[in-house]
Protein backbone atom coordinates (compact mmCIF):
# COMPACT_ATOMS: atom_id res chain seq x y z
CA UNK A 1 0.00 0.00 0.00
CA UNK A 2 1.61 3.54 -1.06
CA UNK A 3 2.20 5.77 1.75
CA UNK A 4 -0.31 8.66 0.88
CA UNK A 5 -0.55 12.18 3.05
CA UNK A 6 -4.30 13.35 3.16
CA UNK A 7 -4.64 16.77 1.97
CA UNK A 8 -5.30 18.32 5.27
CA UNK A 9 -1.58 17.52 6.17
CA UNK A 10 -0.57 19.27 2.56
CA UNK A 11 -2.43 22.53 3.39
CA UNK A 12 -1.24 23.04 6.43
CA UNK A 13 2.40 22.03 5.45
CA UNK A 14 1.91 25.20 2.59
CA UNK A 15 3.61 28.26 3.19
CA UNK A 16 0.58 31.15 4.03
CA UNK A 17 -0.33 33.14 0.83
CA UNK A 18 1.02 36.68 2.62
CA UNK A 19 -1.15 38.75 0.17
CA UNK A 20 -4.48 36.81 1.25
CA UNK A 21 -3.06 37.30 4.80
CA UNK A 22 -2.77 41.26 4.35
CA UNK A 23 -6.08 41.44 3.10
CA UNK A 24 -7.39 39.28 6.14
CA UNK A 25 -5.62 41.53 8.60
CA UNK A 26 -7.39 44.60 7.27
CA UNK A 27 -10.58 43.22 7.16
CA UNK A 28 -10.29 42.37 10.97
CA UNK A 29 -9.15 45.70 11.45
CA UNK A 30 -11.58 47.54 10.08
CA UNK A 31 -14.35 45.15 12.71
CA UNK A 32 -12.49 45.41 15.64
CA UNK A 33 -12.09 49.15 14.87
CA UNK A 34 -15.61 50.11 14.83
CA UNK A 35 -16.16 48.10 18.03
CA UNK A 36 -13.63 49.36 19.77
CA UNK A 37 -15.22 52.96 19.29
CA UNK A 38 -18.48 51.50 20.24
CA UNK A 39 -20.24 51.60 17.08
CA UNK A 40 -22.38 48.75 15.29
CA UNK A 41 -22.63 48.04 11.64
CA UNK A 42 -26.07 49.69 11.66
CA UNK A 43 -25.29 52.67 13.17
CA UNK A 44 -22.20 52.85 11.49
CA UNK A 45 -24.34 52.43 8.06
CA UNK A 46 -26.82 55.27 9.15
CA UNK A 47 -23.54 57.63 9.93
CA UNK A 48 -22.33 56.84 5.90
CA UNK A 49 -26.04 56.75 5.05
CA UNK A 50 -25.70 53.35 3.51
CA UNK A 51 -27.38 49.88 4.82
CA UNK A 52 -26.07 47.39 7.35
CA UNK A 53 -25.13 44.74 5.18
CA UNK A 54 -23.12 47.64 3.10
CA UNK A 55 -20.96 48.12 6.11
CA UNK A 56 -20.63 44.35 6.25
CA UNK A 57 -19.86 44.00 2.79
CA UNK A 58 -16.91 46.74 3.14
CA UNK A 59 -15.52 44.87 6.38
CA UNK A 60 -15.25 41.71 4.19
CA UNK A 61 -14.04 43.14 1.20
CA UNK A 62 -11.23 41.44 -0.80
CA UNK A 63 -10.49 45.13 -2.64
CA UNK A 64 -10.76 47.95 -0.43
CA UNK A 65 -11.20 51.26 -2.36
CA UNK A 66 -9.05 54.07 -0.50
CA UNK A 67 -11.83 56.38 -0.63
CA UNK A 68 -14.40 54.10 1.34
CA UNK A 69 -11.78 53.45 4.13
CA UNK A 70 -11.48 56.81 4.15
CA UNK A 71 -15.37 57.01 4.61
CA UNK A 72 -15.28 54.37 6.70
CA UNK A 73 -13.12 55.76 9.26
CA UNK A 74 -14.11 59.49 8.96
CA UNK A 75 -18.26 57.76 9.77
CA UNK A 76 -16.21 56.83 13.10
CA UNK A 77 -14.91 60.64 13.76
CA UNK A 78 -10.99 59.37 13.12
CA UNK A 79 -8.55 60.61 10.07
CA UNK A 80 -6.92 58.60 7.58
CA UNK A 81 -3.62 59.07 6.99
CA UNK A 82 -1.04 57.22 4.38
CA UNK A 83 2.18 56.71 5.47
CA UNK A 84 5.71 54.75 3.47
CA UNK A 85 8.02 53.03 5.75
CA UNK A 86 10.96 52.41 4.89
CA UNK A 87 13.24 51.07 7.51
CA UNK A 88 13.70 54.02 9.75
CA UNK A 89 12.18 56.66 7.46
CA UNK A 90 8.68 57.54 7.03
CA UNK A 91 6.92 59.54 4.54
CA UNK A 92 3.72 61.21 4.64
CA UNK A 93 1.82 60.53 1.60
CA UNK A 94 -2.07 61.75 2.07
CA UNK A 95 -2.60 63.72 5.56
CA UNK A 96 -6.08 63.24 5.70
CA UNK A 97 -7.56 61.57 2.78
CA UNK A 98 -11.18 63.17 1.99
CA UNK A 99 -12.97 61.72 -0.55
CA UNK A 100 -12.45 63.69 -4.30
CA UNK A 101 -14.85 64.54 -6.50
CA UNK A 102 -14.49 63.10 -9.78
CA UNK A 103 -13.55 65.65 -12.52
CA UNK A 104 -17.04 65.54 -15.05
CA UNK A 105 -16.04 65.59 -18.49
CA UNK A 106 -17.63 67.83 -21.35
CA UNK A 107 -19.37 65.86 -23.90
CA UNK A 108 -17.70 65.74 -27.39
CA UNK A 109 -18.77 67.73 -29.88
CA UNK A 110 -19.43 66.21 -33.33
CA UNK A 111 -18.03 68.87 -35.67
């Protein structure tokens, strides 16, 4: 009889997927902050003037737009900031990012 490894043992022998693990640690974050400021998804939805399962939807997000973190966290009365580290230097890239209004374009004329 072959000696066989069930695939249980295989996955948890495989080295993590770091991006998926990222991506998980946000998502977590984003939870535990609004309950650490006290806030649940529905009255966190009614602050953004959105629905409960909205807020959900955001918390378990694989693609988290900058601009609805940044309404996400601004609904809890916090800033956003962006920050690059690099080793032992650290540099400021948004200082508050508000949400921008999209530039509306002129329709082309046909002349």
């Amino acid at each position: 009889m072959p000696n066989t490894t069930n695939w249980r043992e295989i996955r948890r022998r495989r080295p993590p997927n770091e991006a998926a693990v990222a991506q998980e640690k946000l998502q977590l974050r984003l939870a535990m902050l609004r309950e650490q400021r006290g806030a649940s998804q529905v009255e966190l939805a009614q602050s953004l003037g959105t629905s409960q399962s909205n807020v959900s939807q955001l918390e378990r997000s694989n693609d988290q737009m900058l601009s609805s973190v940044a309404k996400y966290v601004h609904a809890l009365g916090g800033e956003l900031k962006v920050s690059a580290v690099f080793g032992d230097a650290t540099y400021t890239l948004l200082d508050d990012v508000r949400e921008v209004q999209p530039v509306k374009r002129r329709p082309r004329s046909n002349a």
